[in-house]
N, C-alpha and C. Protein backbone atom coordinates (compact mmCIF):
# COMPACT_ATOMS: atom_id res chain seq x y z
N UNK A 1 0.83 -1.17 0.00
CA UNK A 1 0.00 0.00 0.00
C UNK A 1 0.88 1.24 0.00
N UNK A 2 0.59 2.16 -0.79
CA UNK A 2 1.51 3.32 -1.13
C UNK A 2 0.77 4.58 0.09
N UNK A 3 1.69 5.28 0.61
CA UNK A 3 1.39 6.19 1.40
C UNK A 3 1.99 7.70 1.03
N UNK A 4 1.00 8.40 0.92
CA UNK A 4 1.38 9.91 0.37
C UNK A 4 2.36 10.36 1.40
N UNK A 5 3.53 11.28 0.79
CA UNK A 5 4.49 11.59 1.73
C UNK A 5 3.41 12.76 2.81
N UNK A 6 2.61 13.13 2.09
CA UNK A 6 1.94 14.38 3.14
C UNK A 6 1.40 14.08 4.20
N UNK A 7 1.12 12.54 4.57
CA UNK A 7 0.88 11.71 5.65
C UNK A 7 1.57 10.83 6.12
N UNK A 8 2.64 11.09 5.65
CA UNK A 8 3.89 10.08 5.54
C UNK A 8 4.26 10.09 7.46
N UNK A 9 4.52 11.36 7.91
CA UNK A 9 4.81 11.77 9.36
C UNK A 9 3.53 11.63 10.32
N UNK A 10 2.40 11.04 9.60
CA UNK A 10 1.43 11.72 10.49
C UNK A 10 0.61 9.81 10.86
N UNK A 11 0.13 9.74 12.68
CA UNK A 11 -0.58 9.04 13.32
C UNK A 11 -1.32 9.28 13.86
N UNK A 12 -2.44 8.46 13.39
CA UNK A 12 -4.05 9.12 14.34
C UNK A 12 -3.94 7.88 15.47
N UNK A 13 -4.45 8.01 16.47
CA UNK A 13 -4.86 7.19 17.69
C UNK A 13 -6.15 7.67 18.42
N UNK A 14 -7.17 6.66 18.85
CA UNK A 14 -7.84 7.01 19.47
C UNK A 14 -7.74 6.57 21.14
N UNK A 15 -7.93 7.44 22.13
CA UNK A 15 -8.28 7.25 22.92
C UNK A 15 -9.08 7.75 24.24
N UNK A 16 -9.04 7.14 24.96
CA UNK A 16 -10.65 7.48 26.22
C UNK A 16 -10.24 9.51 26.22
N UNK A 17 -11.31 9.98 26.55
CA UNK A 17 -11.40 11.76 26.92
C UNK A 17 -10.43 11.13 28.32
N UNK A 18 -10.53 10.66 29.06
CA UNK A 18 -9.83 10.61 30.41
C UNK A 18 -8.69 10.57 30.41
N UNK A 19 -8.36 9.26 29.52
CA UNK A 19 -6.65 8.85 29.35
C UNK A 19 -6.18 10.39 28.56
N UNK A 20 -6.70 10.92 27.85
CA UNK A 20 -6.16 11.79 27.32
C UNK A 20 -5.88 12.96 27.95
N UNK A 21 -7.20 13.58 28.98
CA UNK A 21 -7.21 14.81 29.82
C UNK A 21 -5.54 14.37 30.95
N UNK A 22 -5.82 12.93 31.02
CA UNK A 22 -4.22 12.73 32.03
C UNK A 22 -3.32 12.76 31.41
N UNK A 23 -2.90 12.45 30.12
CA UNK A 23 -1.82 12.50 29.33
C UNK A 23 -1.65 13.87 28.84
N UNK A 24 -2.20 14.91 28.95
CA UNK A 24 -2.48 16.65 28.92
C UNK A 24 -1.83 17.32 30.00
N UNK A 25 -2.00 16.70 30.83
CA UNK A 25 -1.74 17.76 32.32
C UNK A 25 -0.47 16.70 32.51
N UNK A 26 0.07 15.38 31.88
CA UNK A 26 1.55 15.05 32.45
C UNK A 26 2.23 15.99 31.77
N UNK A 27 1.81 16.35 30.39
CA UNK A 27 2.57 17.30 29.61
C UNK A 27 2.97 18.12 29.85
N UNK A 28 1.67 19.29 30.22
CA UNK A 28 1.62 20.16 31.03
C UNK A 28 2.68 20.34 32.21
N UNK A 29 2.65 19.48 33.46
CA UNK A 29 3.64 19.74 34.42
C UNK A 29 5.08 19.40 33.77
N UNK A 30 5.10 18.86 32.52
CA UNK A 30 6.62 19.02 32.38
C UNK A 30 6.93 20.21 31.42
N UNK A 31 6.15 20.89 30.93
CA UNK A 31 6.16 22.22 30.51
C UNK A 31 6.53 21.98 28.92
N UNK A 32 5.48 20.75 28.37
CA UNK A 32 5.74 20.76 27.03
C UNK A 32 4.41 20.16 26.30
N UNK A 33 4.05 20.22 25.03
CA UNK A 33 2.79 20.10 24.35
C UNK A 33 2.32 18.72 24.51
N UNK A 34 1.18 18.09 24.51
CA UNK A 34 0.79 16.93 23.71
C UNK A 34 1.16 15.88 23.19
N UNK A 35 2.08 16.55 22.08
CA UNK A 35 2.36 16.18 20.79
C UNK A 35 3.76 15.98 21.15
N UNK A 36 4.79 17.01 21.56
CA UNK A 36 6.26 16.89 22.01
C UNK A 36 6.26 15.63 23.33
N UNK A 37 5.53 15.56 23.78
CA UNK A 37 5.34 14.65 25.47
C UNK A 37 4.53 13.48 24.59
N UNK A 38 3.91 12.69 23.80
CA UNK A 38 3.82 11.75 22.89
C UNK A 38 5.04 11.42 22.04
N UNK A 39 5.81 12.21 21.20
CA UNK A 39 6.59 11.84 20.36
C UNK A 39 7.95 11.51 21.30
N UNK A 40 8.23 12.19 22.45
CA UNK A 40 9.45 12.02 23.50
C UNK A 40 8.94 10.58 24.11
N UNK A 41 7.53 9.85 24.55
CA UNK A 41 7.64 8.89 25.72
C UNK A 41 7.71 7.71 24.41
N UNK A 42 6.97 7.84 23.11
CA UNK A 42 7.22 7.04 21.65
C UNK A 42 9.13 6.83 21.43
N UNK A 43 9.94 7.83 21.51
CA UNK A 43 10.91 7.35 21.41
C UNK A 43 12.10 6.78 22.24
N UNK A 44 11.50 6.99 23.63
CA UNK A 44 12.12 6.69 24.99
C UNK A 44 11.75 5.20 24.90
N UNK A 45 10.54 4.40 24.74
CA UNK A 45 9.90 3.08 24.64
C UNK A 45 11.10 2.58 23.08
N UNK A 46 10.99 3.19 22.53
CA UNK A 46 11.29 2.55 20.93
C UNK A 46 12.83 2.07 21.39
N UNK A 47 13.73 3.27 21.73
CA UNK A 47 15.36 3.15 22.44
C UNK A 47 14.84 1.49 23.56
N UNK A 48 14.09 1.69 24.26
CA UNK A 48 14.31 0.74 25.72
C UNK A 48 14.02 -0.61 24.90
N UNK A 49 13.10 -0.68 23.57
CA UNK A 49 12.67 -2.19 23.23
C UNK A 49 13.91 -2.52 22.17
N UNK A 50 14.66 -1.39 21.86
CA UNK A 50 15.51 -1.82 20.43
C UNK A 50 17.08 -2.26 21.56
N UNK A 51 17.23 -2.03 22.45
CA UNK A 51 17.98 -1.98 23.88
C UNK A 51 18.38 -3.78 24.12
């Protein structure tokens, strides 16, 4: 299956309003977005399983 490069970077996930409002405010107290605090704990896991 061929994937357009314009989605090439991009992952949808769904999950609970809850898990998410908590995964917001861990961000939050470390003083970084969403998206930066997803893509940092994604490559901290990826390093520990390739380890």
């Amino acid at each position: 299956m061929l994937v357009s490069n314009a989605k090439d970077g991009v992952i949808h996930i769904r999950i609970p309003t809850d898990e998410k409002r908590r995964l917001f405010e861990t961000a939050r107290r470390r003083g970084m977005t969403l998206s930066a605090f997803l893509r940092d704990t994604a490559t901290e896991a990826a390093r520990q399983v390739a380890a």
